[in-house]
C-alpha atoms as a PDB file:
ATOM      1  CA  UNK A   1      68.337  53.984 121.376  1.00  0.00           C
ATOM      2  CA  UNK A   2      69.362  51.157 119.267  1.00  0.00           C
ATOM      3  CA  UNK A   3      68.150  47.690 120.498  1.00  0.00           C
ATOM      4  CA  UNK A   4      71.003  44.881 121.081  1.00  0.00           C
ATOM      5  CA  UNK A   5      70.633  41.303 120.587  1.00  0.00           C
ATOM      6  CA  UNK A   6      70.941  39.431 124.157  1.00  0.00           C
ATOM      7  CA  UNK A   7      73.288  36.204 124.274  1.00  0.00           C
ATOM      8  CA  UNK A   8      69.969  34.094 124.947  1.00  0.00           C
ATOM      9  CA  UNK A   9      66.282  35.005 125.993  1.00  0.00           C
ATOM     10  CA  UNK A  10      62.946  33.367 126.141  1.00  0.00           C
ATOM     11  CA  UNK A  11      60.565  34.890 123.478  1.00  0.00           C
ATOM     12  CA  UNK A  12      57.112  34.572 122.727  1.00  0.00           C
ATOM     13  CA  UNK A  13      55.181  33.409 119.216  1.00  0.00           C
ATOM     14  CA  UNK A  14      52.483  34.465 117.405  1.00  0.00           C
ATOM     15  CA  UNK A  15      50.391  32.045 118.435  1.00  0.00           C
ATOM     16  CA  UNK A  16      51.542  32.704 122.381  1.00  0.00           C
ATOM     17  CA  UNK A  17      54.105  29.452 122.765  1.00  0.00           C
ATOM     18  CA  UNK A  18      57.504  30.126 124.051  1.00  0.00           C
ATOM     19  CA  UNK A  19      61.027  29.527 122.513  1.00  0.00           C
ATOM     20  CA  UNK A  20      63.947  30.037 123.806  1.00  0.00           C
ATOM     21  CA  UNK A  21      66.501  31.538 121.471  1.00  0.00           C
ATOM     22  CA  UNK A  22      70.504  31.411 121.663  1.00  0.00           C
ATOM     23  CA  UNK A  23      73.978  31.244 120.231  1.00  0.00           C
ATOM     24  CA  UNK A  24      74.146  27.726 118.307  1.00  0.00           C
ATOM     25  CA  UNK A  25      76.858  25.532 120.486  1.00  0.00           C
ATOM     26  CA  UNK A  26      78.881  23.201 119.124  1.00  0.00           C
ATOM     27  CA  UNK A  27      76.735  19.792 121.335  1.00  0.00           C
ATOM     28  CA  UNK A  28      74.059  21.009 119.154  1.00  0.00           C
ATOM     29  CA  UNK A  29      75.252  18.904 116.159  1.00  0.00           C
ATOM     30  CA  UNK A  30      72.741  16.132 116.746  1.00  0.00           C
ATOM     31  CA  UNK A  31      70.043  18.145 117.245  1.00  0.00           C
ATOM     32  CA  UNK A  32      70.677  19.888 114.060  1.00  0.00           C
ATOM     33  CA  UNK A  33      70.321  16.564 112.350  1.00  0.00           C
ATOM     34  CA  UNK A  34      67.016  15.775 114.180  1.00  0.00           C
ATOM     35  CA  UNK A  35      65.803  18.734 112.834  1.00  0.00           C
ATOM     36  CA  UNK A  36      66.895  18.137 108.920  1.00  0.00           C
ATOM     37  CA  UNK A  37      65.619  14.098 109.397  1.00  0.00           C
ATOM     38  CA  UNK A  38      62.067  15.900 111.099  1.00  0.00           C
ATOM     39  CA  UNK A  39      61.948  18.202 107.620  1.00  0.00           C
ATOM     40  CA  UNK A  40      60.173  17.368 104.896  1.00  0.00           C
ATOM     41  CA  UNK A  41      61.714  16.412 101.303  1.00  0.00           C
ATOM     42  CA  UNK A  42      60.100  20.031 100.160  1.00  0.00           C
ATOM     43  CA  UNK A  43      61.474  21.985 102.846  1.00  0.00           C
ATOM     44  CA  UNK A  44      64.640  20.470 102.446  1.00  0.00           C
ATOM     45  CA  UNK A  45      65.004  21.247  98.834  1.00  0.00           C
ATOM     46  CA  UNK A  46      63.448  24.733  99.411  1.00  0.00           C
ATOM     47  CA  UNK A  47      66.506  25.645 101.753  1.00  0.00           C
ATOM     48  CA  UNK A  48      69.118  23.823 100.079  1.00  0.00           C
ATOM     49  CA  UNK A  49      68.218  23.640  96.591  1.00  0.00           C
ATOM     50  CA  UNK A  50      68.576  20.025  96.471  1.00  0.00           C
ATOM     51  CA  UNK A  51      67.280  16.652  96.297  1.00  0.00           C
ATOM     52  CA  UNK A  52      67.527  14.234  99.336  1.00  0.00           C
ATOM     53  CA  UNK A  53      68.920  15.117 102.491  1.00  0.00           C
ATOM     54  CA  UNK A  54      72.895  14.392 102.355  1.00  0.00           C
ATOM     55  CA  UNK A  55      73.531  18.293 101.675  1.00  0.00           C
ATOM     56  CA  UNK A  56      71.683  19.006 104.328  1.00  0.00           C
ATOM     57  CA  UNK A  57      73.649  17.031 106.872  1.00  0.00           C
ATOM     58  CA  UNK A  58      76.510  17.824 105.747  1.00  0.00           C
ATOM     59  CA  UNK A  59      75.735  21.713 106.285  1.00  0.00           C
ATOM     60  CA  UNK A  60      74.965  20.839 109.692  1.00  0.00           C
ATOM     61  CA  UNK A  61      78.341  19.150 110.625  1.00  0.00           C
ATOM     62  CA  UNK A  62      79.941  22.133 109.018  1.00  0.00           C
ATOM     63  CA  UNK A  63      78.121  24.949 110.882  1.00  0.00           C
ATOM     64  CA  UNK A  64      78.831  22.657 114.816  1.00  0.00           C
ATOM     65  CA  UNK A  65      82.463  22.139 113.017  1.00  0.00           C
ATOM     66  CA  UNK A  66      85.854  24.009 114.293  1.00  0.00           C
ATOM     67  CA  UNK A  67      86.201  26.019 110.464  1.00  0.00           C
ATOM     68  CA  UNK A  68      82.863  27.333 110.502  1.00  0.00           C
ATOM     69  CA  UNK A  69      83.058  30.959 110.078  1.00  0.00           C
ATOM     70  CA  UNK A  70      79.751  32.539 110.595  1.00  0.00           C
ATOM     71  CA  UNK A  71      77.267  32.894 113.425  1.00  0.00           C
ATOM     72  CA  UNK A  72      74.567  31.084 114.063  1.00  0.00           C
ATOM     73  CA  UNK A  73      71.513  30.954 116.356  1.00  0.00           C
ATOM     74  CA  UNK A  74      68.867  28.207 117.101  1.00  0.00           C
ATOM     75  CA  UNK A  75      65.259  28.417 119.263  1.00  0.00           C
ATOM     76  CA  UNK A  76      64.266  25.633 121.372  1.00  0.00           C
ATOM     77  CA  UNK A  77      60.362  24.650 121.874  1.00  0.00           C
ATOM     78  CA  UNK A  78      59.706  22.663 125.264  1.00  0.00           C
ATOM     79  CA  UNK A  79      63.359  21.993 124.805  1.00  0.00           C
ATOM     80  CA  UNK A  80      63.589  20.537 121.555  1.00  0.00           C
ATOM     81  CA  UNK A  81      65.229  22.307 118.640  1.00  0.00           C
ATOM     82  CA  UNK A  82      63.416  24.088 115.711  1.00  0.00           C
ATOM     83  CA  UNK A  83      64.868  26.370 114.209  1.00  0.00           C
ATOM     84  CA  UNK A  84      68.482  27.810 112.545  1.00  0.00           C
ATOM     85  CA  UNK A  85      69.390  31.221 111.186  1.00  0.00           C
ATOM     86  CA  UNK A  86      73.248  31.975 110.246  1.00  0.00           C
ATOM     87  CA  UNK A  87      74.679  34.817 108.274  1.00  0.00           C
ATOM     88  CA  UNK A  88      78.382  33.613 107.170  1.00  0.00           C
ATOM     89  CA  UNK A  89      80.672  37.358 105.778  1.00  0.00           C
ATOM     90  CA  UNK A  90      83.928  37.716 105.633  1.00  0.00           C
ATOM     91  CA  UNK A  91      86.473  40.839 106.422  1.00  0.00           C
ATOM     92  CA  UNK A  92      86.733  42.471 103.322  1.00  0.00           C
ATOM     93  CA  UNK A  93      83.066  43.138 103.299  1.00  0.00           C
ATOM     94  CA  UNK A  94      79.650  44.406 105.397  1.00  0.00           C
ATOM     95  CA  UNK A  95      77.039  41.603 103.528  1.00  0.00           C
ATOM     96  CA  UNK A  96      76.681  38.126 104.757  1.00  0.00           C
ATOM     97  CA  UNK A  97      74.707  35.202 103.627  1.00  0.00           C
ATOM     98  CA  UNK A  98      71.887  34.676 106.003  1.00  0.00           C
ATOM     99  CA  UNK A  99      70.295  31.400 105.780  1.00  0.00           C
ATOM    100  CA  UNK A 100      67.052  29.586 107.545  1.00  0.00           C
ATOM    101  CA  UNK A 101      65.574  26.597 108.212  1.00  0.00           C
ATOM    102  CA  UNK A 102      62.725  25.808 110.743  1.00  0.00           C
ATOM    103  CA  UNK A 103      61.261  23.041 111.402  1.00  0.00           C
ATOM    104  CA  UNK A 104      57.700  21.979 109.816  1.00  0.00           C
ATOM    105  CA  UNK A 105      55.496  21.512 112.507  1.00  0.00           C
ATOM    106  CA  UNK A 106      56.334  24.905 114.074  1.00  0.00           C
ATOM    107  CA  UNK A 107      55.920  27.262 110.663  1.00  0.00           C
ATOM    108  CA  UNK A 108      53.123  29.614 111.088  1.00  0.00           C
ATOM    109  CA  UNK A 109      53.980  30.512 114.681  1.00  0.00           C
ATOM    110  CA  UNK A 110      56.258  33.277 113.494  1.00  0.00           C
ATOM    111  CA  UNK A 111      59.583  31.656 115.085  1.00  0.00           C
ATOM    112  CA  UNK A 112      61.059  32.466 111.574  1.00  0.00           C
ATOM    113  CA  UNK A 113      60.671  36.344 111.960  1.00  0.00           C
ATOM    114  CA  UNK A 114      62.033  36.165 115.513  1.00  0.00           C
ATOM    115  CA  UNK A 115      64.944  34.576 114.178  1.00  0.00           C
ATOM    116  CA  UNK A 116      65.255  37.112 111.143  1.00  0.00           C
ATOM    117  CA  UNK A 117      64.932  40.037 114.317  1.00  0.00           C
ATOM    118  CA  UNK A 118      67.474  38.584 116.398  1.00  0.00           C
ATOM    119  CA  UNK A 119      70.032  37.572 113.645  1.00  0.00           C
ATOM    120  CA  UNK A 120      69.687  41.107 112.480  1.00  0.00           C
ATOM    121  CA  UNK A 121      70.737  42.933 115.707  1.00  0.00           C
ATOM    122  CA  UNK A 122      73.616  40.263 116.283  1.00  0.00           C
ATOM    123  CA  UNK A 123      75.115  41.004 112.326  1.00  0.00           C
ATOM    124  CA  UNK A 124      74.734  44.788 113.218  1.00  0.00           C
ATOM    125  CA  UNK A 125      76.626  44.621 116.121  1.00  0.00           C
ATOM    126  CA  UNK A 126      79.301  42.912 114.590  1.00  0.00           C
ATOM    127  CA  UNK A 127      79.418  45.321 111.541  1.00  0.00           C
ATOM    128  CA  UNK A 128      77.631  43.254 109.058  1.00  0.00           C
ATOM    129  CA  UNK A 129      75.323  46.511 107.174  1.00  0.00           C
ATOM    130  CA  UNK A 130      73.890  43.884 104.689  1.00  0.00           C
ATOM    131  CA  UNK A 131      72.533  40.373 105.131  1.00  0.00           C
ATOM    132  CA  UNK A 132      71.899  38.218 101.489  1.00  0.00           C
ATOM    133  CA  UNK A 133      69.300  35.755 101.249  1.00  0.00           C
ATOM    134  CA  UNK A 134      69.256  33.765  97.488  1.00  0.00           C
ATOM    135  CA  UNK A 135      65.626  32.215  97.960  1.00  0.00           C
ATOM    136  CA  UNK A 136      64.616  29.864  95.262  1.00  0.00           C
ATOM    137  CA  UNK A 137      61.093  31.762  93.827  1.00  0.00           C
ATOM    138  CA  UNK A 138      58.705  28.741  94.934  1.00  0.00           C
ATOM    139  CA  UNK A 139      59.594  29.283  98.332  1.00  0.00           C
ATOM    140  CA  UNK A 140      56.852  31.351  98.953  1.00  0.00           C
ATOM    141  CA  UNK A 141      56.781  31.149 102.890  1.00  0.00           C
ATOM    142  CA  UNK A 142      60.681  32.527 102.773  1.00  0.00           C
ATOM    143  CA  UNK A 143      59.971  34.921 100.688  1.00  0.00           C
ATOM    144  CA  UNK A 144      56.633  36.582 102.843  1.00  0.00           C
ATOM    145  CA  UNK A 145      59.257  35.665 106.075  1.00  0.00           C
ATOM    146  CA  UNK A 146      61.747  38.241 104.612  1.00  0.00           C
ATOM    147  CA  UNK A 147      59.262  40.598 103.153  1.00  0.00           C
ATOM    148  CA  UNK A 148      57.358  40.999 105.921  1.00  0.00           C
ATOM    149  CA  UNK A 149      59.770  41.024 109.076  1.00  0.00           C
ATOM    150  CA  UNK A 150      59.954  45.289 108.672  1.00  0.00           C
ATOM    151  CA  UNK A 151      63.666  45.359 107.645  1.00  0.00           C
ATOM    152  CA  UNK A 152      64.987  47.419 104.616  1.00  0.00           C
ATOM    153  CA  UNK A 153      65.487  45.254 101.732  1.00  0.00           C
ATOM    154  CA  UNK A 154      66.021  45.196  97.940  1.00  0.00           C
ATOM    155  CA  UNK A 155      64.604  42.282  96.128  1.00  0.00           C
ATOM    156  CA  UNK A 156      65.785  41.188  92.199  1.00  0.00           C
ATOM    157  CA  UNK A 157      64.846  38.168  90.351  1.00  0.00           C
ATOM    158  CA  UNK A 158      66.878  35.997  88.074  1.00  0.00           C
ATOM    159  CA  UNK A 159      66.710  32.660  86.792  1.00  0.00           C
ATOM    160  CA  UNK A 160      64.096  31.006  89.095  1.00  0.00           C
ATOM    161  CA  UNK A 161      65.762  32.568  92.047  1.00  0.00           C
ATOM    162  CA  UNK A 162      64.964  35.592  94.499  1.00  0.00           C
ATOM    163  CA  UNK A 163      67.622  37.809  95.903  1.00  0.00           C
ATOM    164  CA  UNK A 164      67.093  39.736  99.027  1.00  0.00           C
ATOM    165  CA  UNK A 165      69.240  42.430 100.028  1.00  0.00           C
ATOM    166  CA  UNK A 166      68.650  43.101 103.523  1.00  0.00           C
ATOM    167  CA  UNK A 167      69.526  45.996 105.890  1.00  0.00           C
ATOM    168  CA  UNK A 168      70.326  45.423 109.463  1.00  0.00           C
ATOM    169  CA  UNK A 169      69.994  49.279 110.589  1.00  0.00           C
ATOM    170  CA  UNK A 170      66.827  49.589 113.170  1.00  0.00           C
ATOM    171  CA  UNK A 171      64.324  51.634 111.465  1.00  0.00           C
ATOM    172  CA  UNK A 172      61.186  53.378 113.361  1.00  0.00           C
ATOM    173  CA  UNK A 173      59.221  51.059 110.683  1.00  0.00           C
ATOM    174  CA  UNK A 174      60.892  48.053 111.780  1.00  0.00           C
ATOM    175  CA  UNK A 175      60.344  48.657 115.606  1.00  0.00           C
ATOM    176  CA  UNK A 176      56.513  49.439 115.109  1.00  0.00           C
ATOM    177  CA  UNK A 177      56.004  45.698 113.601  1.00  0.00           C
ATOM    178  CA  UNK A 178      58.190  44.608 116.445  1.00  0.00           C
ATOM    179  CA  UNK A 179      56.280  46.160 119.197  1.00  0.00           C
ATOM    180  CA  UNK A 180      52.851  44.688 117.059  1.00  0.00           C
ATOM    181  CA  UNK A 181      54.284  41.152 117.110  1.00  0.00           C
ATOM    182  CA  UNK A 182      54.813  41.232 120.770  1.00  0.00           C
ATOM    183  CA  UNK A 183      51.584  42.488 120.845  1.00  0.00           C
ATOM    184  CA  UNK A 184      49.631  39.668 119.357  1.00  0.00           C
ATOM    185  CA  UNK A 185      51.908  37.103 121.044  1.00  0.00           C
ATOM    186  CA  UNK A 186      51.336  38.522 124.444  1.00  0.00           C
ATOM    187  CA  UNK A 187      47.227  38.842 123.811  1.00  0.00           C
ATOM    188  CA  UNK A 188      47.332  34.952 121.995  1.00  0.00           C
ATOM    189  CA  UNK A 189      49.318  33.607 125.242  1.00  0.00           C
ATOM    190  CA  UNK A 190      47.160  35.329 127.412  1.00  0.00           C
ATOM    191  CA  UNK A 191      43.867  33.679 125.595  1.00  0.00           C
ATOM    192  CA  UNK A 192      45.011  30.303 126.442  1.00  0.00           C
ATOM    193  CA  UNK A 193      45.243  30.697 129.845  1.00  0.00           C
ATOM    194  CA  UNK A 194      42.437  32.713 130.571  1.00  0.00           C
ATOM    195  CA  UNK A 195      39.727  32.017 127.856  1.00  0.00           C
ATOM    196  CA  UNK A 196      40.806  28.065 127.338  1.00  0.00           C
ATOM    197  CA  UNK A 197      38.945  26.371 124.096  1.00  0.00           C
ATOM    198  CA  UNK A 198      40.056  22.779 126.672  1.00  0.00           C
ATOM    199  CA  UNK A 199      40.885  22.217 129.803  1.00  0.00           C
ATOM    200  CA  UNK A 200      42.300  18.934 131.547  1.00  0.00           C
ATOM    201  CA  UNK A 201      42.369  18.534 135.254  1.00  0.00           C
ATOM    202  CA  UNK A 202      45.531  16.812 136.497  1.00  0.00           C
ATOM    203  CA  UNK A 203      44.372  14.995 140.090  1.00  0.00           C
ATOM    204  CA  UNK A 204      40.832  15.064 139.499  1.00  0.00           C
ATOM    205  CA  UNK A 205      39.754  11.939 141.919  1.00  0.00           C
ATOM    206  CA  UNK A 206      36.204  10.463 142.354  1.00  0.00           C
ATOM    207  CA  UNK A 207      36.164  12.025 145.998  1.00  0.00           C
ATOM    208  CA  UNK A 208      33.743  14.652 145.706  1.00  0.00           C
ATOM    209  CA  UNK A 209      35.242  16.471 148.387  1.00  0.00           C
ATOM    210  CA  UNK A 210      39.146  16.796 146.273  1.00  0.00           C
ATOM    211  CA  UNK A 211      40.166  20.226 145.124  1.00  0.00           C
ATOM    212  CA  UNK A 212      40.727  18.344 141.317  1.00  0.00           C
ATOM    213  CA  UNK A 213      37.078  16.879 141.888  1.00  0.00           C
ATOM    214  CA  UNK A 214      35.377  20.227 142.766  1.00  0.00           C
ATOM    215  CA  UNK A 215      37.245  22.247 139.896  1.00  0.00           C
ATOM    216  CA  UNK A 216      36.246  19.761 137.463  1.00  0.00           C
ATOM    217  CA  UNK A 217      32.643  19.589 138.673  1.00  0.00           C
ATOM    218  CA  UNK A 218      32.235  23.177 138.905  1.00  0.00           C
ATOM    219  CA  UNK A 219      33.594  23.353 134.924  1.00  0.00           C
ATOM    220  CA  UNK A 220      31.212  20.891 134.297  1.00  0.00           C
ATOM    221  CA  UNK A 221      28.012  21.517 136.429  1.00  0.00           C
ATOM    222  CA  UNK A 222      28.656  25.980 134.914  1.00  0.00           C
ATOM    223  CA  UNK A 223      28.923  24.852 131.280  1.00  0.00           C
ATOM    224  CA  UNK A 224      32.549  25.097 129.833  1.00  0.00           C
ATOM    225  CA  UNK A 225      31.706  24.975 126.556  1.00  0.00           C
ATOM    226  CA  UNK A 226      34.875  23.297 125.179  1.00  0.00           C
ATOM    227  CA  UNK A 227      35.797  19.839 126.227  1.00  0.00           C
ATOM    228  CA  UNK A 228      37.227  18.517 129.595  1.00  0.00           C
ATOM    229  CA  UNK A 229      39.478  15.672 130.042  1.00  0.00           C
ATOM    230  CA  UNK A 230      40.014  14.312 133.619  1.00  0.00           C
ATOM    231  CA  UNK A 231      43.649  13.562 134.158  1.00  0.00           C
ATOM    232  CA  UNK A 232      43.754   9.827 137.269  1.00  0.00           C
ATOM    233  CA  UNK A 233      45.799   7.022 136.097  1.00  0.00           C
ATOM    234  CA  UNK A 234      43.631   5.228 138.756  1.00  0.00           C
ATOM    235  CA  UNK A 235      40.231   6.048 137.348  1.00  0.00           C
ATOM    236  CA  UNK A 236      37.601   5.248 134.514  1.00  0.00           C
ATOM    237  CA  UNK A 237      35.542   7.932 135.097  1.00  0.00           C
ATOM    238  CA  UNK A 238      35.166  11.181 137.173  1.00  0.00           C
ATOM    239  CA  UNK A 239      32.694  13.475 137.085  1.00  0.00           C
ATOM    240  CA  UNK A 240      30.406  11.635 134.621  1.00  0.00           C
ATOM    241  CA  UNK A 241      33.642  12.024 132.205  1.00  0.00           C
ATOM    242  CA  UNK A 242      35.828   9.385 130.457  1.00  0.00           C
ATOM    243  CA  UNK A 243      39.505   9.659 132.639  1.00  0.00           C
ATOM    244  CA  UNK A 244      42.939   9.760 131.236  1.00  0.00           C
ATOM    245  CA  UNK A 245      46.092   7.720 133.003  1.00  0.00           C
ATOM    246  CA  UNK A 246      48.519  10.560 131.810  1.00  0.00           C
ATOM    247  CA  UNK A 247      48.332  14.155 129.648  1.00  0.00           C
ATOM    248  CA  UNK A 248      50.050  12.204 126.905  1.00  0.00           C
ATOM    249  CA  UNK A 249      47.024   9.791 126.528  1.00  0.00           C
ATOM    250  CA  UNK A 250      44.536  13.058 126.387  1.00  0.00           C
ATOM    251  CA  UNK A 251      42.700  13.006 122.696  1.00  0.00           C
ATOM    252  CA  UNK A 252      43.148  16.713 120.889  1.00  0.00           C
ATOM    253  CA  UNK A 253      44.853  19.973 122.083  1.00  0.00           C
ATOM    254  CA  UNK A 254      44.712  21.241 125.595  1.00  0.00           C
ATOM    255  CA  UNK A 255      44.851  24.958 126.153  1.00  0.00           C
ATOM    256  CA  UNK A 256      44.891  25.297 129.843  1.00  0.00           C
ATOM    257  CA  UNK A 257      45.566  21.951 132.666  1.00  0.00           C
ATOM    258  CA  UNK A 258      44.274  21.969 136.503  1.00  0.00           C
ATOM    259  CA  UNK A 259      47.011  20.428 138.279  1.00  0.00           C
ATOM    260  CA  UNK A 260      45.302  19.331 141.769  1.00  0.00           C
ATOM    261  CA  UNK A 261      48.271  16.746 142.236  1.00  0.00           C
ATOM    262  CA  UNK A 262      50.197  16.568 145.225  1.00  0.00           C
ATOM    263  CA  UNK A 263      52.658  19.253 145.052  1.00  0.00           C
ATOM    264  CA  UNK A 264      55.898  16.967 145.471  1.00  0.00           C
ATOM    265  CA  UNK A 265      54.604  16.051 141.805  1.00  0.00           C
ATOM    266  CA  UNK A 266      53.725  19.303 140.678  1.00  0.00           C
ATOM    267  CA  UNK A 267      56.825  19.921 138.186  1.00  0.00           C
ATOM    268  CA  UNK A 268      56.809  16.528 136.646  1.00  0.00           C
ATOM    269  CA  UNK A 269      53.240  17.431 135.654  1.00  0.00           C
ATOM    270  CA  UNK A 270      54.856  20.081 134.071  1.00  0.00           C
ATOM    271  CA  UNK A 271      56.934  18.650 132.136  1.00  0.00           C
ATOM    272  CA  UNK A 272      54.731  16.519 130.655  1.00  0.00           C
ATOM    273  CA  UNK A 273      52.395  19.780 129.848  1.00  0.00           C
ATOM    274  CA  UNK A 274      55.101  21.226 128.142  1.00  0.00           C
ATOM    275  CA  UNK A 275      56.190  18.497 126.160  1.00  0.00           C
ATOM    276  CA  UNK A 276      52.273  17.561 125.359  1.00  0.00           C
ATOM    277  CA  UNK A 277      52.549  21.259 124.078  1.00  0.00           C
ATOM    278  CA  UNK A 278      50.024  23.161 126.539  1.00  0.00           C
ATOM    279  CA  UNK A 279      49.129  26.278 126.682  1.00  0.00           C
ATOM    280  CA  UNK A 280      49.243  27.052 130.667  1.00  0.00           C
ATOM    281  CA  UNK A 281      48.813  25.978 134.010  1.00  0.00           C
ATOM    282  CA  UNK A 282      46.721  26.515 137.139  1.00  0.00           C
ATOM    283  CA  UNK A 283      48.375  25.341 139.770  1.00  0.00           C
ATOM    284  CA  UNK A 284      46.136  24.465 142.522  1.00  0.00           C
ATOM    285  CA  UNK A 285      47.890  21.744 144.250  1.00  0.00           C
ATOM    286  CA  UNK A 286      47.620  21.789 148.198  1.00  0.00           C
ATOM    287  CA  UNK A 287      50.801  23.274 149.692  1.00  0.00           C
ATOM    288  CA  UNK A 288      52.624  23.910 146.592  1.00  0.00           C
ATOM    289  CA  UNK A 289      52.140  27.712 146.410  1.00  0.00           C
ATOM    290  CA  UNK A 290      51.522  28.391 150.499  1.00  0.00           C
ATOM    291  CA  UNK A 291      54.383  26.801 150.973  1.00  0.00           C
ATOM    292  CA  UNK A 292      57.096  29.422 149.385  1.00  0.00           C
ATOM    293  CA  UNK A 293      59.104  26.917 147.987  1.00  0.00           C
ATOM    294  CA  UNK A 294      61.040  29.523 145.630  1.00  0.00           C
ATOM    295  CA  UNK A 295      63.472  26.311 144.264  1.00  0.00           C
ATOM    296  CA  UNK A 296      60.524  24.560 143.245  1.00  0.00           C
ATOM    297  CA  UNK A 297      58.623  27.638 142.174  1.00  0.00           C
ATOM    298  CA  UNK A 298      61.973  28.313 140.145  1.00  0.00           C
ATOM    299  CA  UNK A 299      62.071  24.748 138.613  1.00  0.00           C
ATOM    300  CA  UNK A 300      58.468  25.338 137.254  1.00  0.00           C
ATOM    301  CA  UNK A 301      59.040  28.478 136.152  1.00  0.00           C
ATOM    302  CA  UNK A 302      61.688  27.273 134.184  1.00  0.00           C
ATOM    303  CA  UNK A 303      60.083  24.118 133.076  1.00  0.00           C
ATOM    304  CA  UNK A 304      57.194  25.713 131.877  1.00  0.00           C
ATOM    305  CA  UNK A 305      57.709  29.603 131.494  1.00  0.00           C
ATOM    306  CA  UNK A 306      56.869  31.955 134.083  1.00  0.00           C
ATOM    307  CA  UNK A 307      54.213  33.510 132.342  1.00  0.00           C
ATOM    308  CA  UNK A 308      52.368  30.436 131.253  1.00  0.00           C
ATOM    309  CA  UNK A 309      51.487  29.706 135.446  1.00  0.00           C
ATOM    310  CA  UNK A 310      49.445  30.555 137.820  1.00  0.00           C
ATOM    311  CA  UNK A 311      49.558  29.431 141.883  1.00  0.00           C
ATOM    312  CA  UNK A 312      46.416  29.478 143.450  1.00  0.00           C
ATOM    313  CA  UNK A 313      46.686  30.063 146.585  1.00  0.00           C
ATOM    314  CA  UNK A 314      42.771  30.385 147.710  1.00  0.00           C
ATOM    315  CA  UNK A 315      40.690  27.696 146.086  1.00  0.00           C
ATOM    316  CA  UNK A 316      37.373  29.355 146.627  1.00  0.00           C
ATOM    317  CA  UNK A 317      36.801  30.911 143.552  1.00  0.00           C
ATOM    318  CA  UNK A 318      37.409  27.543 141.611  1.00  0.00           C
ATOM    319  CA  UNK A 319      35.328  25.386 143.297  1.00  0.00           C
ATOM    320  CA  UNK A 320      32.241  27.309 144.269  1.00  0.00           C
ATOM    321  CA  UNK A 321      29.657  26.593 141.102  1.00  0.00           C
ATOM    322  CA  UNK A 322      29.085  28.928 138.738  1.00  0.00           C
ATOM    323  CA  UNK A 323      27.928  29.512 135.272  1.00  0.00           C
ATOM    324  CA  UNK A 324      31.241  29.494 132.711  1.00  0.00           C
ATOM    325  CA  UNK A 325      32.357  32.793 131.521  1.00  0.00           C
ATOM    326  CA  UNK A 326      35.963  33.157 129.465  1.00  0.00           C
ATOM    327  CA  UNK A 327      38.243  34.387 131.976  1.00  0.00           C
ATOM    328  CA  UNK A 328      35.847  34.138 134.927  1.00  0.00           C
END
């Protein structure tokens, strides 16, 4: 069975994150330009082979412009956009020019090779056999990308430059490193949620009788071995711990957040979590998940990725004190 590229989908990284990839619209023109002003000067001249970023802009009013001939598709992380991949052909032929760009701060997480995949099956399916990539030779993360993403290729030198010759058929090959990539992504998104490095507890009040109170001192008094932030705009301290007023203010990464808040507040949390760039959720708050909301369940699902949460809807387990165990 040959695989088929969906209009849009969620997907997950290597390093467990979520993007959402799909066709590139049109109202994405700004974005676009976010993206190039976000790149560095390097990155810039790696992709377009120039200095400065005017040729860079310019590509990106073409490709949201009315003559642009190609196709094009973009991720989004926690809404904002990353990444670009376009293959441009024309009738008389079955190559296109496939071109790249992702944005700095996400390379590494392998959004580049789900780009590569997903381009691949759309050229296929509309008859494109070959996609050609002219990489200059010092772009050395390129060059692994389209080496290493388990399609065909021929590769020639010339000049300072690389050319790639790509094939779009679905090889046997091609779906093993697929089905390994989803692999990883799927164990490293697991990880976060389940065997945190750093947690943060959303609600965590100085009552000692609060569900936030009782998961935090239970984290605390069973030795989590990572550090805990306590998330109350209207504390100083809770549980012998410095407090945070929001997730924003929270020093370092956060794997996993607590959210004891009340549950009218629950997806605004959320939002914040995603755009602070954590790795999941517990959801603990009172009446949230007993209540069968399925709108709001919806709305955080699609805030945050349904895979990313967990509702909690007996508290027992949290809150009774034990010693800390990953995934316990």
């Amino acid at each position: 069975m040959t695989p088929t590229s969906p209009e849009e989908c969620d997907v997950l990284l290597r390093d467990g994150g979520i993007a959402h990839v799909r066709p590139l619209r049109d109202s994405d023109r700004a974005a676009l330009h976010g993206l190039v002003d976000a790149s560095s000067e390097r990155s810039t001249y790696l992709r377009f082979a120039t200095g400065g970023t005017a040729t860079a802009h310019a590509y990106m009013d073409r490709v949201t412009g009315p003559r642009y001939q190609g196709r094009a598709l973009v991720a989004l992380i926690r809404g904002r956009l990353a990444g670009i991949a376009e293959y441009i052909g024309d009738d008389s032929t079955a190559r296109a020019e496939l071109g790249i760009l992702i944005d700095d701060r996400v390379h590494g997480h392998g959004l580049g090779t789900v780009l590569l995949e997903h381009l691949a099956l759309d050229a296929a399916e509309h008859g494109v056999k070959e996609l050609v990539a002219e990489v200059l030779a010092g772009n050395t993360p390129v060059i692994g990308l389209l080496k290493d993403a388990g399609l065909a290729f021929r590769r020639t030198y010339a000049d300072g430059w690389v050319r790639f010759e790509i094939s779009t058929a679905t090889s046997a090959e091609l779906l093993t490193m697929i089905d390994a990539r989803e692999h990883e992504a799927e164990r490293n998104s697991l990880a976060r949620l389940f065997a945190p490095s750093s947690v943060a507890v959303v609600g965590a009040g100085r009552d000692a009788g609060g569900v936030g109170h009782r998961v935090l001192r239970n984290l605390v008094d069973g030795g989590f071995p990572g550090p805990l932030f306590p998330v109350n705009p209207k504390a100083t301290e809770v549980c012998g711990l410095p407090a945070h007023p929001a997730i924003a203010a929270v020093p370092g990464p956060v794997d996993l957040v607590v959210v004891a808040t009340p549950a009218g507040a629950v997806t605004g949390v959320a939002r914040e979590c995603a755009a602070r760039g954590v790795g999941g959720l517990v959801v603990v708050s009172s009446g949230f998940a007993e209540a069968g909301n399925a709108g709001q369940e919806a709305e955080l699902g699609a805030v945050y990725g349904s895979d990313h949460v967990v509702e909690v809807r007996s508290f027992s387990h949290m809150i009774e004190p034990r010693r800390w165990s990953p995934a316990s």
